[in-house]
C-alpha atoms as a PDB file:
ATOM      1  CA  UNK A   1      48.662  32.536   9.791  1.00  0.00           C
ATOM      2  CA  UNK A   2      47.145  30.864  13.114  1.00  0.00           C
ATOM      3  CA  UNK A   3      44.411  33.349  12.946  1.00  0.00           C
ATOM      4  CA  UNK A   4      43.427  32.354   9.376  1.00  0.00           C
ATOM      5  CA  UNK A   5      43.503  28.758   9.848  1.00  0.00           C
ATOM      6  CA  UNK A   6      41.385  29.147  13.463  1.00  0.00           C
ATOM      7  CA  UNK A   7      39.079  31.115  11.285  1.00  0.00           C
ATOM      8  CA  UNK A   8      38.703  28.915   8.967  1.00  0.00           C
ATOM      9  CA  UNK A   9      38.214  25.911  10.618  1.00  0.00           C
ATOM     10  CA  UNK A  10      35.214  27.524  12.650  1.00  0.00           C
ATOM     11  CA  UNK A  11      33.680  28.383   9.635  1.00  0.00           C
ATOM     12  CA  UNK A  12      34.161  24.943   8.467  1.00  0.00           C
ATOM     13  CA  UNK A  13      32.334  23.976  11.716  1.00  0.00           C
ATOM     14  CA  UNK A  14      29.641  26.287  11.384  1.00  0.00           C
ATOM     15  CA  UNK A  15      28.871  25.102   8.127  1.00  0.00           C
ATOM     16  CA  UNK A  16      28.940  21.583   8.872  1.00  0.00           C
ATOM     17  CA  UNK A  17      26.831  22.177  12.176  1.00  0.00           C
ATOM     18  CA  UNK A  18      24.127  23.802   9.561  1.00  0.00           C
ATOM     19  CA  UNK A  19      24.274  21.068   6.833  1.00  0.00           C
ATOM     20  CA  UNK A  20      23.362  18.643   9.338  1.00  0.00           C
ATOM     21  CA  UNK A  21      21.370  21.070  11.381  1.00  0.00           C
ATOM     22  CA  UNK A  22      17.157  19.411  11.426  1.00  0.00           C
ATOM     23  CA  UNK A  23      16.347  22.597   9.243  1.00  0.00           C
ATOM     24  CA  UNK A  24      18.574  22.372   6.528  1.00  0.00           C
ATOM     25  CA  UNK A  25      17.440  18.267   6.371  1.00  0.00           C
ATOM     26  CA  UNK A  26      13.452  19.914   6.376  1.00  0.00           C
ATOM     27  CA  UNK A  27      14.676  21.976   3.886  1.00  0.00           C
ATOM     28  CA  UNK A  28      15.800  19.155   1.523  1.00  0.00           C
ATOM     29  CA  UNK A  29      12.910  16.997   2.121  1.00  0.00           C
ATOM     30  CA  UNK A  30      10.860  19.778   1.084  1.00  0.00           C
ATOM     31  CA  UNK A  31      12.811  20.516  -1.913  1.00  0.00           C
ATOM     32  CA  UNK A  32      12.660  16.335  -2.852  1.00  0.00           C
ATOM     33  CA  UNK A  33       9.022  16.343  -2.207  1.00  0.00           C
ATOM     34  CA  UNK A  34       8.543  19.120  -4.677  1.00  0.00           C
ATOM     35  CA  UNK A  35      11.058  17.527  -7.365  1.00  0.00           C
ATOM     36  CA  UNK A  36       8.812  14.370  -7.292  1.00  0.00           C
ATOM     37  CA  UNK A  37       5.744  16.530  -7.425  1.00  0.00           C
ATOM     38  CA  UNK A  38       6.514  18.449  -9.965  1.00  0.00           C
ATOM     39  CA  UNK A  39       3.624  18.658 -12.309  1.00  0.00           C
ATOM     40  CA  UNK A  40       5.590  18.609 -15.465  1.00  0.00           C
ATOM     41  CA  UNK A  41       7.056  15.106 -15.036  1.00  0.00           C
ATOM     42  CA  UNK A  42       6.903  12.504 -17.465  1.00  0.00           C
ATOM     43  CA  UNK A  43       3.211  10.880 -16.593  1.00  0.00           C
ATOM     44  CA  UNK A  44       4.620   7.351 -17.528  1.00  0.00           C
ATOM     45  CA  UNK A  45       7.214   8.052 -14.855  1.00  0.00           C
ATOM     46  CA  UNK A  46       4.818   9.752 -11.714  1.00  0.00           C
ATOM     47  CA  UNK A  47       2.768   6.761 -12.279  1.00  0.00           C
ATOM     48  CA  UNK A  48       5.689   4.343 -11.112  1.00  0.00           C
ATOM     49  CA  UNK A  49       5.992   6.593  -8.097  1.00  0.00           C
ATOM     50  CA  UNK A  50       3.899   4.375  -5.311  1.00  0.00           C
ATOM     51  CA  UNK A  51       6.412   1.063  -6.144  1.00  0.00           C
ATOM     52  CA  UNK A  52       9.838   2.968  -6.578  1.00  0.00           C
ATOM     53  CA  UNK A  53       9.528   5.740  -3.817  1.00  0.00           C
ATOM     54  CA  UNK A  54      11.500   7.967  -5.537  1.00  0.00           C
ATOM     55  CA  UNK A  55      11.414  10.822  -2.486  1.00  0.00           C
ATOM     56  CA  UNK A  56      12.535   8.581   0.643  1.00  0.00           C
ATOM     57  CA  UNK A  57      15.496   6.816  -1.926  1.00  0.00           C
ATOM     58  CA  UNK A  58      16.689   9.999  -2.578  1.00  0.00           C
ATOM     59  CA  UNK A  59      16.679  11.422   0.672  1.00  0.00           C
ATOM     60  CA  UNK A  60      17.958   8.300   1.803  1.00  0.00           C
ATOM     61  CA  UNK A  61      21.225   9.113  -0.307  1.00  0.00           C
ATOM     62  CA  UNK A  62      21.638  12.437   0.921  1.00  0.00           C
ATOM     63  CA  UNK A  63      21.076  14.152  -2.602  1.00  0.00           C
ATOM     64  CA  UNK A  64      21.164  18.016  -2.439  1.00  0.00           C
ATOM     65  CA  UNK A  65      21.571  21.786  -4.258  1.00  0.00           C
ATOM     66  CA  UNK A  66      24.654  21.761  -6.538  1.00  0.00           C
ATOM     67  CA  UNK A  67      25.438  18.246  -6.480  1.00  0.00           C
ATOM     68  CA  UNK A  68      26.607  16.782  -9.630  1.00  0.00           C
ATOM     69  CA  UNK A  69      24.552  13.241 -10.026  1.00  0.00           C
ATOM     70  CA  UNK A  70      25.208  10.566 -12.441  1.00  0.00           C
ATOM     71  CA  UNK A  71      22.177   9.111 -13.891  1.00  0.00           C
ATOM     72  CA  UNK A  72      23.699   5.425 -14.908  1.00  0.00           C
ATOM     73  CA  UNK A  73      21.335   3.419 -17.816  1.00  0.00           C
ATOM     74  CA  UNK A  74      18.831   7.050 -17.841  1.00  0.00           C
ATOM     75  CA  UNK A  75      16.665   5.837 -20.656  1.00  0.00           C
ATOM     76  CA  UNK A  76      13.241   7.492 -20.230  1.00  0.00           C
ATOM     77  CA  UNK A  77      14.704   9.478 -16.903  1.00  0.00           C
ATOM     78  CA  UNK A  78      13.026   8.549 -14.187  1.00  0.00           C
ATOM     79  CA  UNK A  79      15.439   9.915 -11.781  1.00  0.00           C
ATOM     80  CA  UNK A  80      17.333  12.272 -13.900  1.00  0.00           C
ATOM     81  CA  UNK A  81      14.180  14.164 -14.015  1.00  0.00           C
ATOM     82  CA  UNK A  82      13.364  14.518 -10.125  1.00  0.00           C
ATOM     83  CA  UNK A  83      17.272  14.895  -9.550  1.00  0.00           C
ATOM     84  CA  UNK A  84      17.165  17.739 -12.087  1.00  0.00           C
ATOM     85  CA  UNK A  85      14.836  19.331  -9.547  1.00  0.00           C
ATOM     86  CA  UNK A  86      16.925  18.823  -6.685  1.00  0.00           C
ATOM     87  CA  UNK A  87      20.754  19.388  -7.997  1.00  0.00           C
ATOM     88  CA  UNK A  88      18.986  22.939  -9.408  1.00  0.00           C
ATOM     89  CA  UNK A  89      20.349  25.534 -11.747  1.00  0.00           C
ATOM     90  CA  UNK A  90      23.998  24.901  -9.512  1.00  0.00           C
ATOM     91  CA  UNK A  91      23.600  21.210 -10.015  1.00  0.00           C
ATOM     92  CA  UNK A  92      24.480  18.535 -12.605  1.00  0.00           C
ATOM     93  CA  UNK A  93      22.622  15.446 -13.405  1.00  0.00           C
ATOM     94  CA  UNK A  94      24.974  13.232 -16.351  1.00  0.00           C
ATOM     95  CA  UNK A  95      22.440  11.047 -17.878  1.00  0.00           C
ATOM     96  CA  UNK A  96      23.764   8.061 -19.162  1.00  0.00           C
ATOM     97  CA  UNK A  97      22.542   6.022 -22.280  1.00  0.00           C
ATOM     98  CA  UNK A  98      23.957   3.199 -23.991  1.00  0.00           C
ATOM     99  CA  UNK A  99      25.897   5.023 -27.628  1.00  0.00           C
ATOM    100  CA  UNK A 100      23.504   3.359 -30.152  1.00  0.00           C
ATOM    101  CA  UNK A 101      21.275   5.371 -28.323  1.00  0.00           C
ATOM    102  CA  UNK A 102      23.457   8.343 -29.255  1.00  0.00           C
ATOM    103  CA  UNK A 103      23.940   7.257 -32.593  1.00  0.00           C
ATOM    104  CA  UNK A 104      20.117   7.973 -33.581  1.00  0.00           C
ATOM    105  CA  UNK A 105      18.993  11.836 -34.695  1.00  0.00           C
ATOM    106  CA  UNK A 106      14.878  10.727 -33.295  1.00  0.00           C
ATOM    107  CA  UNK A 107      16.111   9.205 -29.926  1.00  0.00           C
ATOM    108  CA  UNK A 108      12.838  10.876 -28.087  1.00  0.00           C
ATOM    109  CA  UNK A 109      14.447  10.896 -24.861  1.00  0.00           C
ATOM    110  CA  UNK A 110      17.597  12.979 -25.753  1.00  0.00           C
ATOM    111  CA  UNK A 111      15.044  15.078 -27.510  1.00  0.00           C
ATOM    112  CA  UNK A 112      13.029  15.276 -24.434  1.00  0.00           C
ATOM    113  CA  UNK A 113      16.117  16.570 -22.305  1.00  0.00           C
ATOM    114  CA  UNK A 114      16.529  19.412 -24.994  1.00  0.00           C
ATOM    115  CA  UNK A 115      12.857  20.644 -24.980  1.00  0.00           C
ATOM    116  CA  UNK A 116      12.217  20.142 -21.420  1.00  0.00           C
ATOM    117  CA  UNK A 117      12.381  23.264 -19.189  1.00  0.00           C
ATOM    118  CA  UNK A 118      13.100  21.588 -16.049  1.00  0.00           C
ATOM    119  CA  UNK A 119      15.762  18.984 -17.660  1.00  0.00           C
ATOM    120  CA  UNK A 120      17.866  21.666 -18.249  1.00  0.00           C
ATOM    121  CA  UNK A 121      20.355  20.792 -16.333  1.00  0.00           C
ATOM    122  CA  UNK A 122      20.859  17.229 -17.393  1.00  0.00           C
ATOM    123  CA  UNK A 123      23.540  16.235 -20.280  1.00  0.00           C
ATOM    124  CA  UNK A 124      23.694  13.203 -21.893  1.00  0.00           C
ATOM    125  CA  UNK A 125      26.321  11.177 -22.447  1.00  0.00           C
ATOM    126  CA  UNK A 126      26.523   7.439 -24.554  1.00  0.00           C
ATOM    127  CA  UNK A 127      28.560   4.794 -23.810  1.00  0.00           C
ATOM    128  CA  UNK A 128      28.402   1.051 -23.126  1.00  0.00           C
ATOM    129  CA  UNK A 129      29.191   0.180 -19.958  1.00  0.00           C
ATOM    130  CA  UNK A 130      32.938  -1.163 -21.079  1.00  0.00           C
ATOM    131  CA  UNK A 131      33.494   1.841 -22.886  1.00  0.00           C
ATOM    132  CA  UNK A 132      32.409   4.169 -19.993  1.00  0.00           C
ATOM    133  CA  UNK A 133      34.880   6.652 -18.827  1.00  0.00           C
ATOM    134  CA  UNK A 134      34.303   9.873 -16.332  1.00  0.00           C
ATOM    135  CA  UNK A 135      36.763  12.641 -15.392  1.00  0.00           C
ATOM    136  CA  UNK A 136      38.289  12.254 -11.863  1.00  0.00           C
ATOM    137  CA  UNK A 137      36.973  13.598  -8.720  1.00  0.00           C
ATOM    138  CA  UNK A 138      33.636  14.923 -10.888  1.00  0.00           C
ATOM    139  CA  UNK A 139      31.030  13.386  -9.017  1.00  0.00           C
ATOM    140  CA  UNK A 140      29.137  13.801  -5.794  1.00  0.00           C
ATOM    141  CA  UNK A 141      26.723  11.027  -6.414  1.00  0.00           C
ATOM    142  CA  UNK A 142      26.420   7.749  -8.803  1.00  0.00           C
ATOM    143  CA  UNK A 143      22.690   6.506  -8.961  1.00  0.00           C
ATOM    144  CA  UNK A 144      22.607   2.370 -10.492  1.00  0.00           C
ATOM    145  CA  UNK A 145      18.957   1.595 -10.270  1.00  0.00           C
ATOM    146  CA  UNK A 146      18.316  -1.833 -11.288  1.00  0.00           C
ATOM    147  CA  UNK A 147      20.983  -2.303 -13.308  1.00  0.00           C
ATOM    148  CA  UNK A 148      24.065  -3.912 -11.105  1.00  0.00           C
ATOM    149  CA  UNK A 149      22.847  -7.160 -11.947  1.00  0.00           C
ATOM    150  CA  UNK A 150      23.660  -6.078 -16.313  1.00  0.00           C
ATOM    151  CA  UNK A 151      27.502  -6.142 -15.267  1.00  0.00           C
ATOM    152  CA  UNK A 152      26.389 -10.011 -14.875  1.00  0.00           C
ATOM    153  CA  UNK A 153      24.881 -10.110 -18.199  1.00  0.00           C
ATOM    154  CA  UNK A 154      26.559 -12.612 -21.280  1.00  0.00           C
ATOM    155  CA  UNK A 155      25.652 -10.093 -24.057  1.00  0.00           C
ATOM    156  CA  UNK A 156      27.033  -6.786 -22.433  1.00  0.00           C
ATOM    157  CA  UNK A 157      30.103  -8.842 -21.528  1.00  0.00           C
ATOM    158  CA  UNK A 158      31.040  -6.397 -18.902  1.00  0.00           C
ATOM    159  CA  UNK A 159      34.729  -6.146 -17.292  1.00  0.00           C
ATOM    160  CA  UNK A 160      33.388  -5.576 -13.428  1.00  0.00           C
ATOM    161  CA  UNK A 161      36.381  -4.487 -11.910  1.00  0.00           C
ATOM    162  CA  UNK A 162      36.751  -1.754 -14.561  1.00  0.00           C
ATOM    163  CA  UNK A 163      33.524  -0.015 -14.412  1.00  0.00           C
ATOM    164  CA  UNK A 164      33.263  -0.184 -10.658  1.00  0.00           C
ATOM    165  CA  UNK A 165      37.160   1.396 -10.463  1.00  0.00           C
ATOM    166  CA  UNK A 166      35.575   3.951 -13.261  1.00  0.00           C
ATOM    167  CA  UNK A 167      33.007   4.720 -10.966  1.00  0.00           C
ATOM    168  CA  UNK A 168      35.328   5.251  -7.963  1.00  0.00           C
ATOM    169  CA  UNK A 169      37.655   7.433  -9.691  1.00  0.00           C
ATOM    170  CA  UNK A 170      35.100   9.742 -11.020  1.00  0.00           C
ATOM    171  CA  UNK A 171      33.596  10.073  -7.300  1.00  0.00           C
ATOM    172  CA  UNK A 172      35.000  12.727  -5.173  1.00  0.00           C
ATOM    173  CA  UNK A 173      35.955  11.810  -1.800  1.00  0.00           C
ATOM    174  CA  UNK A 174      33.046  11.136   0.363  1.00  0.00           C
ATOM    175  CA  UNK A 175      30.663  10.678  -2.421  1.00  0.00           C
ATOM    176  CA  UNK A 176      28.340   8.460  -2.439  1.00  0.00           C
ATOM    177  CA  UNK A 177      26.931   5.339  -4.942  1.00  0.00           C
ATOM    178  CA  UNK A 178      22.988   4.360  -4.896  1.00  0.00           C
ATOM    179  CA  UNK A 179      22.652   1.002  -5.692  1.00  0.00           C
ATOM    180  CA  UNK A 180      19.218  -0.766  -5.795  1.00  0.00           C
ATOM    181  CA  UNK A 181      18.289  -4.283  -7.886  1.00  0.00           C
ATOM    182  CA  UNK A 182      15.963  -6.997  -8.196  1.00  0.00           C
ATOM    183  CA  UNK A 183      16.393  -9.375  -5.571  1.00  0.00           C
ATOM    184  CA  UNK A 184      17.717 -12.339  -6.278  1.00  0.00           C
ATOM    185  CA  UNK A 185      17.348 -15.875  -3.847  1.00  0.00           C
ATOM    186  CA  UNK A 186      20.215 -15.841  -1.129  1.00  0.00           C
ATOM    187  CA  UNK A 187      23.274 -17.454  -2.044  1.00  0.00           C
ATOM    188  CA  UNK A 188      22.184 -17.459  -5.803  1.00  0.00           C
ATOM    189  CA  UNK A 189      25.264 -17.222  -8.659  1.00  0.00           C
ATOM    190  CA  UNK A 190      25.755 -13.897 -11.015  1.00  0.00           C
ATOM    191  CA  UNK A 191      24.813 -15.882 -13.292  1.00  0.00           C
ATOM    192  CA  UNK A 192      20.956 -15.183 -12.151  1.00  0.00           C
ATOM    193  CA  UNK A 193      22.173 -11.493 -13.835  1.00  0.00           C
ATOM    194  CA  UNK A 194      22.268 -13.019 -17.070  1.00  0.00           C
ATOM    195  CA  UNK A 195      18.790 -15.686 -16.570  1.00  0.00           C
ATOM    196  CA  UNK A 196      16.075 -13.705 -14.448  1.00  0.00           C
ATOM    197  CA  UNK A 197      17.818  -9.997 -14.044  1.00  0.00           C
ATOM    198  CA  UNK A 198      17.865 -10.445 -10.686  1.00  0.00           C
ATOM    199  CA  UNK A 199      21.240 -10.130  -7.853  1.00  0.00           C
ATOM    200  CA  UNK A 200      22.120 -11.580  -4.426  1.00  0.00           C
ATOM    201  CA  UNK A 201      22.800  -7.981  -2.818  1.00  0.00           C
ATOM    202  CA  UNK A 202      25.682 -10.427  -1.063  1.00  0.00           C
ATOM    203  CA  UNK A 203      27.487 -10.243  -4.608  1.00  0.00           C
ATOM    204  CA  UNK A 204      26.724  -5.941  -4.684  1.00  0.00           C
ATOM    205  CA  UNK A 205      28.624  -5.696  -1.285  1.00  0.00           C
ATOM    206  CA  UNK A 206      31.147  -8.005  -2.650  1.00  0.00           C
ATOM    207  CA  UNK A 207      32.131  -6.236  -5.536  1.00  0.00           C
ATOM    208  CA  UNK A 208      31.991  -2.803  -4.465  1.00  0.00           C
ATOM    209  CA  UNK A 209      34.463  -3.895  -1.451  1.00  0.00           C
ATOM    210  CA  UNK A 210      36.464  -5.431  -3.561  1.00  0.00           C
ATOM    211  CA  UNK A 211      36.544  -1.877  -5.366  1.00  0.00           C
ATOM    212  CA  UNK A 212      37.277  -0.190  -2.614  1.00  0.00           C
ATOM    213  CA  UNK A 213      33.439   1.013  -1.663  1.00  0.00           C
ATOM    214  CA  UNK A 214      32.376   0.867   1.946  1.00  0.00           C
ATOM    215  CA  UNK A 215      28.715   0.093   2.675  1.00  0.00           C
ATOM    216  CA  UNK A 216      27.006   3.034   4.939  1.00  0.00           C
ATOM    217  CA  UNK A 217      23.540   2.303   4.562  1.00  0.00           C
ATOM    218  CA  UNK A 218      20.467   0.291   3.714  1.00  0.00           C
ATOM    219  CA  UNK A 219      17.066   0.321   3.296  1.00  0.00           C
ATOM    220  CA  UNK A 220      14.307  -2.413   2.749  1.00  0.00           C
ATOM    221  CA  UNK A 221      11.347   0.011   1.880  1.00  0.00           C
ATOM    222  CA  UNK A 222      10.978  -1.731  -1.788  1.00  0.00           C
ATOM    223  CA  UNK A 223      10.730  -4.864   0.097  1.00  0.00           C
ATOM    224  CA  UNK A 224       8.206  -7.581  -1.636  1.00  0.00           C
ATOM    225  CA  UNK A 225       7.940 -10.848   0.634  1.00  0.00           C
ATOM    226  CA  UNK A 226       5.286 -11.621  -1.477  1.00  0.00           C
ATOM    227  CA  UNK A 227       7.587 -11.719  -5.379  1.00  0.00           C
ATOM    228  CA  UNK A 228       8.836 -14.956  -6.650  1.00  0.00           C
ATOM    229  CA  UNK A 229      12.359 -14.636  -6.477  1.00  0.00           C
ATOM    230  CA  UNK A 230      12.966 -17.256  -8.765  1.00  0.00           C
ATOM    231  CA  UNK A 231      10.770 -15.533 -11.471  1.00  0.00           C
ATOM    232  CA  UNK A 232      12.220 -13.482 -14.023  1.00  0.00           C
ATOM    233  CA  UNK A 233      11.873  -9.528 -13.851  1.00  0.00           C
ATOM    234  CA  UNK A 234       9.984  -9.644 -16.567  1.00  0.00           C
ATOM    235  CA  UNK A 235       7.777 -12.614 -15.955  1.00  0.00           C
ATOM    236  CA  UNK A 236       3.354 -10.512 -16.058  1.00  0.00           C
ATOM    237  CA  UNK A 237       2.921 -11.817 -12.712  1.00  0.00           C
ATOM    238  CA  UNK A 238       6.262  -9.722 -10.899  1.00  0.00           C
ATOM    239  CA  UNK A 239       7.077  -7.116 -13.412  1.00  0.00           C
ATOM    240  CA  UNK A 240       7.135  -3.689 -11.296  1.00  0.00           C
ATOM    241  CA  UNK A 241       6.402  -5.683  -8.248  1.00  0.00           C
ATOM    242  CA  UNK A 242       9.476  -6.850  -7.723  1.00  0.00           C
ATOM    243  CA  UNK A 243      11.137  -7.319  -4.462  1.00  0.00           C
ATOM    244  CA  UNK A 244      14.510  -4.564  -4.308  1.00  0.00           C
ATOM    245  CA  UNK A 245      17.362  -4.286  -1.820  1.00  0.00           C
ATOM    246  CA  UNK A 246      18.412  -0.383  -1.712  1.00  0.00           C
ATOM    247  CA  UNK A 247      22.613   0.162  -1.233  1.00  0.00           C
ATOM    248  CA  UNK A 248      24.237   2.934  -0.311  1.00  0.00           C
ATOM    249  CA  UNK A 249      28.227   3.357  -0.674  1.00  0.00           C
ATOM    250  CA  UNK A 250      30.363   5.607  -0.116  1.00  0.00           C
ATOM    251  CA  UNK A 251      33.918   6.620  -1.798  1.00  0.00           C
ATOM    252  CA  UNK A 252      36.422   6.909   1.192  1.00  0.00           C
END
């Protein structure tokens, strides 16, 4: 019995040695870089590529083979579809849509998950974000791109606590939740989620402590000293230019 656990912890060593090893690490750049590349993307999405830096997010994260990735608010798939190249044919990518979404037989981007070759390994799913529930221990990765400051908005009405405990149940130990939003002024309310879609990341690391997250990373590569933070996301003069704070959390 000693011999089988000794050999099984040095296996356990060995592998984690090579996960972290600089080769495997080339090897998943090189396999990100190619996901983004991939000539078959969407062009409305490889065109957002210079202000989102899709690649370094992702690597960022840690996002590899046979990871199972949820996609939160997919619509049009801009990461679904260079996760899908990542996760592979062992991998999962759960692209998430809001259900009137689901409701409609023409919706033309669950239609372009079913005809698309290299989405083959996403699956839908519909569901508003109250209404939003995920098996336990499912998921290696939860991606919420500019859309933490929506738990903050009137209409959706969303119960915060909930969907962040949904979130950490469904994560399996270790795994890890992307967050990145629209910057909002420093010591700004939520209520700037509901008036110019924008978040004080101090609110973000709030929350997801108070959920039982614990921060393990940031990034400022989407940084924009030059956005008006007191413009709305959607205001011609910011739109797509906006200035981002990039999260990274991790499940205990």
């Amino acid at each position: 019995m000693v011999t089988k656990f000794l050999k099984i912890s040095l296996a356990y060593m060995i592998f984690s040695i090579f996960s972290n090893s600089p080769v495997h690490a080339q090897n998943n750049d090189a396999l990100i870089d190619a996901a983004v590349a991939n000539p078959n993307r969407m062009e409305a999405n490889k065109v957002r590529d210079p202000l989102r830096k899709p690649g370094e997010v992702i690597k960022f994260m840690g996002v590899g083979p046979g990871d199972t990735v949820l996609d939160m608010v997919s619509n049009g798939g801009y990461y679904a579809e260079i996760l899908a190249g990542v996760v592979g044919k062992n991998g999962r990518v759960i692209a998430h849509s809001f259900q009137n979404a689901g409701m409609d037989p023409d919706n033309a981007y669950a239609k372009y998950i079913r005809d698309t070759p290299h989405m083959s390994n996403v699956v839908p799913i519909y569901a508003s974000f109250n209404s939003l529930d995920l098996k336990e221990n499912s998921l290696d990765y939860v991606f919420l791109i500019q859309n933490f400051h929506d738990f903050y908005f009137e209409r959706f009405n969303v119960d915060v606590d909930r969907i962040l405990g949904v979130f950490r149940k469904a994560l399996k130990p270790g795994g890890i939740m992307a967050v990145i939003d629209h910057r909002a002024i420093d010591g700004s309310p939520s209520s700037t989620g509901n008036t110019v879609h924008r978040i004080d990341p101090a609110i973000v690391k709030r929350d997801m402590a108070k959920a039982g997250f614990e921060l393990v990373g940031e990034l400022d590569i989407l940084q924009n000293n030059t956005d008006d933070l007191s413009k709305s996301v959607f205001d011609e003069s910011v739109q797509g230019k906006t200035s981002r704070f990039i999260l990274k959390f991790r499940n205990p």
